[in-house]
N, C-alpha and C. Protein backbone atom coordinates (compact mmCIF):
# COMPACT_ATOMS: atom_id res chain seq x y z
N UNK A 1 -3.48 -9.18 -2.29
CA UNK A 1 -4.74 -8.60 -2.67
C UNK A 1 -4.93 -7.34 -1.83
N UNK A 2 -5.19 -6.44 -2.43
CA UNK A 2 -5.59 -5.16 -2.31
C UNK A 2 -6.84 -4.55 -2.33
N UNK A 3 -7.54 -3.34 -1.67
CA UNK A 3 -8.75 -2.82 -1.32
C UNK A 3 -8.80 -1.62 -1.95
N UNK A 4 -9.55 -1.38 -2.97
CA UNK A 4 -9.13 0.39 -2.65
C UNK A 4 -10.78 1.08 -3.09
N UNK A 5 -10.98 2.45 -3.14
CA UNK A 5 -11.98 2.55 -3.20
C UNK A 5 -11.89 3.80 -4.44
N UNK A 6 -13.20 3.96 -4.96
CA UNK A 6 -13.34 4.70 -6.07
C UNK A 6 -14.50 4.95 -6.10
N UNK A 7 -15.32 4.89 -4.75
CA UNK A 7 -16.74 6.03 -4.90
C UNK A 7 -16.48 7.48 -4.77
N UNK A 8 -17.53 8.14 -4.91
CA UNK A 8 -18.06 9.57 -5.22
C UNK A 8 -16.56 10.24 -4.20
N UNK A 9 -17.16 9.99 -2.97
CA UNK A 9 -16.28 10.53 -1.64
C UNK A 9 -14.75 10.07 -1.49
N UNK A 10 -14.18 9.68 -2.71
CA UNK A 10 -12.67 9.31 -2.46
C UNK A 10 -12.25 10.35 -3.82
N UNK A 11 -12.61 11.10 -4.46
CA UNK A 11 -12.64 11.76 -5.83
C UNK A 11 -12.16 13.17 -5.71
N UNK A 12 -12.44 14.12 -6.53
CA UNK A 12 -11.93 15.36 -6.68
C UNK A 12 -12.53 16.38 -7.36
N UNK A 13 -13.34 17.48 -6.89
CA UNK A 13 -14.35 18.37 -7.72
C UNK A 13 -13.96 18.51 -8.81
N UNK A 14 -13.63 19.03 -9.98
CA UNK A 14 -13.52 19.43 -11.12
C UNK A 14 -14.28 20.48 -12.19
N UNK A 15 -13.71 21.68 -11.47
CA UNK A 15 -14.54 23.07 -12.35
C UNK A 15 -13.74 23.62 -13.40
N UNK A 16 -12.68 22.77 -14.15
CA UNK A 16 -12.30 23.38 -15.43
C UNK A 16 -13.38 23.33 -16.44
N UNK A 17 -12.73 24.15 -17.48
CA UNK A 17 -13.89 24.47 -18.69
C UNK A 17 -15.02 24.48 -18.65
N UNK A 18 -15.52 25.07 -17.58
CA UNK A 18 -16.86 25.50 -16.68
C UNK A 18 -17.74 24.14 -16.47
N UNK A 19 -17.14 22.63 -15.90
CA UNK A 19 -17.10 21.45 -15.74
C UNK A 19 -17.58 21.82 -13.81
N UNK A 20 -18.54 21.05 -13.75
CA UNK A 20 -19.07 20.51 -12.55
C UNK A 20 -19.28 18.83 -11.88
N UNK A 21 -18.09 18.21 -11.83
CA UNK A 21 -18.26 17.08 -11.81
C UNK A 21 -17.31 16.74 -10.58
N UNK A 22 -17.16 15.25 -10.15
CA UNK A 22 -16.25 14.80 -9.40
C UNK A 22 -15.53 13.63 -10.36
N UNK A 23 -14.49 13.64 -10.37
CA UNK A 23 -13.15 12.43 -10.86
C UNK A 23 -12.76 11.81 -9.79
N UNK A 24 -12.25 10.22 -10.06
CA UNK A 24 -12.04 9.88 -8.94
C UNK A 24 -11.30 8.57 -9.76
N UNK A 25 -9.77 9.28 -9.98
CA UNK A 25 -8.79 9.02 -10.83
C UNK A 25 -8.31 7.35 -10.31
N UNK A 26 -8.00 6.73 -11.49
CA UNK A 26 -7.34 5.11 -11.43
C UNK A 26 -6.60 4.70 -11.33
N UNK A 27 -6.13 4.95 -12.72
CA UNK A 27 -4.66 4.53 -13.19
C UNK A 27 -3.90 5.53 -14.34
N UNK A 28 -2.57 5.62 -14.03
CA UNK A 28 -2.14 5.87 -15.32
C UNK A 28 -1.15 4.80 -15.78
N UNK A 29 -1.05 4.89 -17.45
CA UNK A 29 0.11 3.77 -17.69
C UNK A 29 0.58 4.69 -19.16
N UNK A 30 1.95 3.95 -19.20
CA UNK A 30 2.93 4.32 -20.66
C UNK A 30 2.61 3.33 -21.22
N UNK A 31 2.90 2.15 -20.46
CA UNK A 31 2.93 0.61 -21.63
C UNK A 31 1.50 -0.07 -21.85
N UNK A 32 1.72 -0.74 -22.58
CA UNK A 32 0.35 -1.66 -23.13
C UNK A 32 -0.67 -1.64 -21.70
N UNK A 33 -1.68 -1.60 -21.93
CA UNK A 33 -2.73 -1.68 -21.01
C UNK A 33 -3.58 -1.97 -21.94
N UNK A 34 -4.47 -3.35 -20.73
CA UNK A 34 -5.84 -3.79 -21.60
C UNK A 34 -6.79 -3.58 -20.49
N UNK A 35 -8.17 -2.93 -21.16
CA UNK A 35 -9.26 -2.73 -20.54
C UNK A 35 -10.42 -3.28 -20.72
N UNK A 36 -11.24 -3.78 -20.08
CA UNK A 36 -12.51 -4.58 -20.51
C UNK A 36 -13.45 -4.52 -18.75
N UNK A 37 -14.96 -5.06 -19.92
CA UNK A 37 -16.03 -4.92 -19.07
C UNK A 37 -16.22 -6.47 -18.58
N UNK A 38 -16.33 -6.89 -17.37
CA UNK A 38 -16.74 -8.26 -17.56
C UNK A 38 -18.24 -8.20 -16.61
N UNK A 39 -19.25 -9.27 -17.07
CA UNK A 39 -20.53 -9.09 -16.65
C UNK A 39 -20.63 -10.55 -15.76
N UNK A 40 -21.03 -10.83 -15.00
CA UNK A 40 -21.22 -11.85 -14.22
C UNK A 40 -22.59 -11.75 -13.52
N UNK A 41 -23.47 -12.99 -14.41
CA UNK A 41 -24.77 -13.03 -14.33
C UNK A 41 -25.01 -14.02 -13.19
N UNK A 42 -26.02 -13.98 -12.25
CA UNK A 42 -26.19 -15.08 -11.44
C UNK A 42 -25.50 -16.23 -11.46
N UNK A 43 -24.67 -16.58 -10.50
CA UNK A 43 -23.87 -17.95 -10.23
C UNK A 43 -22.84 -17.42 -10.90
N UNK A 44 -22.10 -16.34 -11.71
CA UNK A 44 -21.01 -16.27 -12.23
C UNK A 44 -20.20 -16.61 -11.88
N UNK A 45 -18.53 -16.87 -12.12
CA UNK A 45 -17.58 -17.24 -11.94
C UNK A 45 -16.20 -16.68 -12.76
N UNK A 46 -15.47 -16.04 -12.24
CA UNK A 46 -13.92 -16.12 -12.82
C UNK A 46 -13.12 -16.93 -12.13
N UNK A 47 -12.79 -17.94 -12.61
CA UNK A 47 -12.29 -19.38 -11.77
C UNK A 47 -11.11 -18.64 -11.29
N UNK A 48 -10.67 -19.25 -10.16
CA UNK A 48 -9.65 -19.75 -9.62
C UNK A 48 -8.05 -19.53 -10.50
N UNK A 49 -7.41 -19.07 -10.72
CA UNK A 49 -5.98 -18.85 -11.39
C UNK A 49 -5.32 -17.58 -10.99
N UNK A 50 -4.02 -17.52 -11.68
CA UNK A 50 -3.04 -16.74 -11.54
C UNK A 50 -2.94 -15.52 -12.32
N UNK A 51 -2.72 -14.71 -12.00
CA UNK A 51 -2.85 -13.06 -12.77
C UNK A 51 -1.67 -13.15 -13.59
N UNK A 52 -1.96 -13.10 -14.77
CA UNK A 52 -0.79 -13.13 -16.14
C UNK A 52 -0.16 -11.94 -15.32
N UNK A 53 -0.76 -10.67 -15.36
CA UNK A 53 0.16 -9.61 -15.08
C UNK A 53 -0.85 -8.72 -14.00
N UNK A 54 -0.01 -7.66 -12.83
CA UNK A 54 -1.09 -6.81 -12.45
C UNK A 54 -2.43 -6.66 -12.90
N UNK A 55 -3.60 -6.89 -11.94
CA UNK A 55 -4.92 -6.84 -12.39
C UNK A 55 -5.43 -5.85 -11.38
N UNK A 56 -6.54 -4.92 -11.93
CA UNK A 56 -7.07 -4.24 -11.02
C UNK A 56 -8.81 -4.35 -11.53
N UNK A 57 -9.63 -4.59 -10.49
CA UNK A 57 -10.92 -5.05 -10.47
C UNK A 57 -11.77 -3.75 -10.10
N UNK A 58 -12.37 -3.11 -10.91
CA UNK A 58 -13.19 -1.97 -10.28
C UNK A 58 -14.62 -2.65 -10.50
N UNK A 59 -15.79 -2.59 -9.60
CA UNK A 59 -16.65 -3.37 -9.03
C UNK A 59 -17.63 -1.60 -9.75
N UNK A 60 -18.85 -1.76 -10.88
CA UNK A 60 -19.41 -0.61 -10.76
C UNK A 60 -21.17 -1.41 -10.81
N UNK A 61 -21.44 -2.35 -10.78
CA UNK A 61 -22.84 -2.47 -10.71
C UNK A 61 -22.68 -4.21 -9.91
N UNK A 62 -23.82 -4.39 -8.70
CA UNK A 62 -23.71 -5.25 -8.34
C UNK A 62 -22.80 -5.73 -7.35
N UNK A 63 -22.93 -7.12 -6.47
CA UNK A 63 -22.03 -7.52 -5.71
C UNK A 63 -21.51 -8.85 -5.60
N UNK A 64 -20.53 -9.32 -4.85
CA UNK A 64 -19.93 -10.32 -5.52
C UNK A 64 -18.85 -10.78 -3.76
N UNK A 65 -17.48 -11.66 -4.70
CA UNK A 65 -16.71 -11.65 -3.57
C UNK A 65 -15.54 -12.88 -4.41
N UNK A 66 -14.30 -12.15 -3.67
CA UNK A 66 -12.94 -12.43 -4.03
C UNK A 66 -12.14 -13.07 -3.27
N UNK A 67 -11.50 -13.48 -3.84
CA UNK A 67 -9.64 -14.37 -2.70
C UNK A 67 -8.68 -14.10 -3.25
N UNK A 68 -7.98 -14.75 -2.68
CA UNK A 68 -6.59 -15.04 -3.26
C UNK A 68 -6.17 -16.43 -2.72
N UNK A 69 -5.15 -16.86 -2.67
CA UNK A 69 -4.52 -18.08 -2.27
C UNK A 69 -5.22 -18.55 -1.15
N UNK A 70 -5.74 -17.88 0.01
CA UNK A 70 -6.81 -18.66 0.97
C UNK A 70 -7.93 -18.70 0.66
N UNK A 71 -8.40 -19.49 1.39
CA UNK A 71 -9.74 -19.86 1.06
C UNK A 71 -10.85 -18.84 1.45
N UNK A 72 -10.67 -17.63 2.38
CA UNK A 72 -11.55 -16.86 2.62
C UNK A 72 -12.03 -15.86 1.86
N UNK A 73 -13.21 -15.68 1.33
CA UNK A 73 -13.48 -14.60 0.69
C UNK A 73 -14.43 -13.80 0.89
N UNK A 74 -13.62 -12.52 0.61
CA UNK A 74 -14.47 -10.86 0.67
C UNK A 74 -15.45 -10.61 0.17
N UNK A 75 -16.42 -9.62 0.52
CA UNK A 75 -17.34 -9.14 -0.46
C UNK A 75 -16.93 -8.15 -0.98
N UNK A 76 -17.48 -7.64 -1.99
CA UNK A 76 -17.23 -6.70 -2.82
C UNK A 76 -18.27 -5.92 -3.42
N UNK A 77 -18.52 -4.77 -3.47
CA UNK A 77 -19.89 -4.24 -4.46
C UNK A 77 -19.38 -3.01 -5.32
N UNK A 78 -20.44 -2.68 -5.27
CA UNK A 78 -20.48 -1.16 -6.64
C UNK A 78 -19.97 0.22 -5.99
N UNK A 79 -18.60 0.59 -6.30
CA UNK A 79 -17.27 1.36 -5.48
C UNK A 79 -16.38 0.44 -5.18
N UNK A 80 -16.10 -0.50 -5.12
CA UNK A 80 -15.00 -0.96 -4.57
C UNK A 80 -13.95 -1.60 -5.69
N UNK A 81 -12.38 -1.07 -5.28
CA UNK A 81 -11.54 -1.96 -6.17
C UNK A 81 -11.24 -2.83 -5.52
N UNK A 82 -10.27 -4.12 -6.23
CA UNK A 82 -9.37 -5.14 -5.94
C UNK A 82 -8.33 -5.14 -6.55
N UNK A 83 -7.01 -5.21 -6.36
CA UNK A 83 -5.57 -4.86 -6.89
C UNK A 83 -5.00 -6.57 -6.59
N UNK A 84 -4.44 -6.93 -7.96
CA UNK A 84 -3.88 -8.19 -7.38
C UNK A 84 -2.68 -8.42 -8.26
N UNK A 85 -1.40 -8.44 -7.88
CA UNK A 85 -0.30 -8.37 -8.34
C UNK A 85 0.25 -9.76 -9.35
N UNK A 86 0.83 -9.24 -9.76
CA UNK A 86 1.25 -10.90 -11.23
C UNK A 86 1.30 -11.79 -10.08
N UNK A 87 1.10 -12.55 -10.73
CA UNK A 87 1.39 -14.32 -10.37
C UNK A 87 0.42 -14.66 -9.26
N UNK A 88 -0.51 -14.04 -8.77
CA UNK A 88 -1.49 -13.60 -7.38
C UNK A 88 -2.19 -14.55 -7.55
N UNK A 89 -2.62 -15.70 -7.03
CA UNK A 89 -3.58 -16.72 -7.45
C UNK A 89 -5.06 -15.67 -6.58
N UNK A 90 -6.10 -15.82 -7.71
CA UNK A 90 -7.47 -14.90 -7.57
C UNK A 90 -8.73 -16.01 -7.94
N UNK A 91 -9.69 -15.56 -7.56
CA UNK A 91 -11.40 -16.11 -7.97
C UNK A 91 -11.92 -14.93 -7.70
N UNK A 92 -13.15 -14.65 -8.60
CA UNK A 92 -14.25 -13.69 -8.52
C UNK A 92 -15.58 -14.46 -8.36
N UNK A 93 -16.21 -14.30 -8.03
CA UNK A 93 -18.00 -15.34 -7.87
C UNK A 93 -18.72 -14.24 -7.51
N UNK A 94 -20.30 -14.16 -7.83
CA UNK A 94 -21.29 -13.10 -7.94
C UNK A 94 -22.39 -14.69 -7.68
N UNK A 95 -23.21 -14.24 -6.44
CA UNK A 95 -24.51 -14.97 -6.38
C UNK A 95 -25.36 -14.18 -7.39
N UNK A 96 -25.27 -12.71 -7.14
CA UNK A 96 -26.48 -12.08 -7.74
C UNK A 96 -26.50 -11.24 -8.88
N UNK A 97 -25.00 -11.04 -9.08
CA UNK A 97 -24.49 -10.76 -10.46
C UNK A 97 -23.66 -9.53 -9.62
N UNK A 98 -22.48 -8.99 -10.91
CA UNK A 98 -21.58 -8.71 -10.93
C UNK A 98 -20.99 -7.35 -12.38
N UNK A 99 -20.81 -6.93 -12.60
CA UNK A 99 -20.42 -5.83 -13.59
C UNK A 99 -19.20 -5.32 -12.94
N UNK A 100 -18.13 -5.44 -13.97
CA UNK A 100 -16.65 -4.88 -13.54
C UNK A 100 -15.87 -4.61 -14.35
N UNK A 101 -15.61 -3.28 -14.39
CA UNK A 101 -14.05 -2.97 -15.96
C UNK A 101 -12.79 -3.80 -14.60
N UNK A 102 -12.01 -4.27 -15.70
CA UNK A 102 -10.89 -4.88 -15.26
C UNK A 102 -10.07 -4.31 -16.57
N UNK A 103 -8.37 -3.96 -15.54
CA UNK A 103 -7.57 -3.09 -15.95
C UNK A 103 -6.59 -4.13 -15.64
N UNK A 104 -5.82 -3.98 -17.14
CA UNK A 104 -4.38 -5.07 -16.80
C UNK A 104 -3.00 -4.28 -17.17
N UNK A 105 -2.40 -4.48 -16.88
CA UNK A 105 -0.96 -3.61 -17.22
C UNK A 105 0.17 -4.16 -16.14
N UNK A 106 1.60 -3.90 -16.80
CA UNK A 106 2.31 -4.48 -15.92
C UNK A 106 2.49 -2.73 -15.03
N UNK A 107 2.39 -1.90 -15.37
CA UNK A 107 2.60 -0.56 -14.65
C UNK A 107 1.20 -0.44 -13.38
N UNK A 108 0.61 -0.98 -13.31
CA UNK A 108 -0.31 -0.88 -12.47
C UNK A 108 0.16 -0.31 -11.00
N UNK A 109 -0.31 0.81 -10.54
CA UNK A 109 0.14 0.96 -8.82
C UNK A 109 -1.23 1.82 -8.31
N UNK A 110 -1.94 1.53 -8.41
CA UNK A 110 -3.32 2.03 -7.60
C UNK A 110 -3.08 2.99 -6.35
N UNK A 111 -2.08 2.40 -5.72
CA UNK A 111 -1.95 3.42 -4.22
C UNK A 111 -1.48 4.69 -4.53
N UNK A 112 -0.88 5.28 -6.08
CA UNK A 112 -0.71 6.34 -6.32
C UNK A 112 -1.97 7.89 -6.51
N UNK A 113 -3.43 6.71 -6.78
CA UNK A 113 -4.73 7.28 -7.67
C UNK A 113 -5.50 7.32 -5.96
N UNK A 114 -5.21 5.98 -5.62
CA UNK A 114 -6.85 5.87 -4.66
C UNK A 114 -6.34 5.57 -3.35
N UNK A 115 -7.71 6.05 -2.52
CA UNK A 115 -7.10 5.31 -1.35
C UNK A 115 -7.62 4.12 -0.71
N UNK A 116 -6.77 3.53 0.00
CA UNK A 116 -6.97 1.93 0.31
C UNK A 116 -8.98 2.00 1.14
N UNK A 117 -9.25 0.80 0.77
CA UNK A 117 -10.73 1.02 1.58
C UNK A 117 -10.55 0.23 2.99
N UNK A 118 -11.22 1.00 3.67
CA UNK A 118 -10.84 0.48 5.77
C UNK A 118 -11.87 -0.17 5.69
């Protein structure tokens, strides 16, 4: 399991086509990639199991907290990723709720886009 971050201050100005914004790039992929929103309302839960394939957890509303194979778990909030490689045994849980695109692909490498969070 992996940390990485994707707020404002890990990003990149962007003044093409007279564009004023900051990017604060993910992923790229060639092969199949699936993307989705998952919402985790009070007491939520993504049980306990194994990552079919590379998963990457971007955290954009709300806070929560993760594992892997030990029993200790992180918090997590709104900026923060989680990178967890195939076969990675994972749980997600939100006391107070949770909002997260989750990115699957077997090309997944995050440390190319972002940088790790200290």
């Amino acid at each position: 399991m992996e940390f990485y971050k994707i707020s404002k201050d890990s990003g990149k100005k962007i003044f093409h086509f007279n564009s004023n914004f900051i990017m604060s790039r993910v992923i790229q992929t060639d092969k199949t990639t699936n993307i989705g929103c998952m919402h985790l309302e009070e007491g939520g839960v993504i049980g306990y199991h194994q990552a079919v394939v590379p998963q990457l957890l971007l955290v954009i509303a709300g806070e929560g907290y993760v594992r892997n194979d030990k029993d200790e778990y992180f918090r997590v909030q709104s900026g923060d990723a989680v990178f967890w490689e195939k076969d990675e045994w994972y749980e997600t849980k939100s006391d107070k709720g949770l909002t997260a695109i989750v990115i699957e692909s077997v090309e997944l490498n995050p440390s190319l886009f972002m940088p790790l969070k200290k």
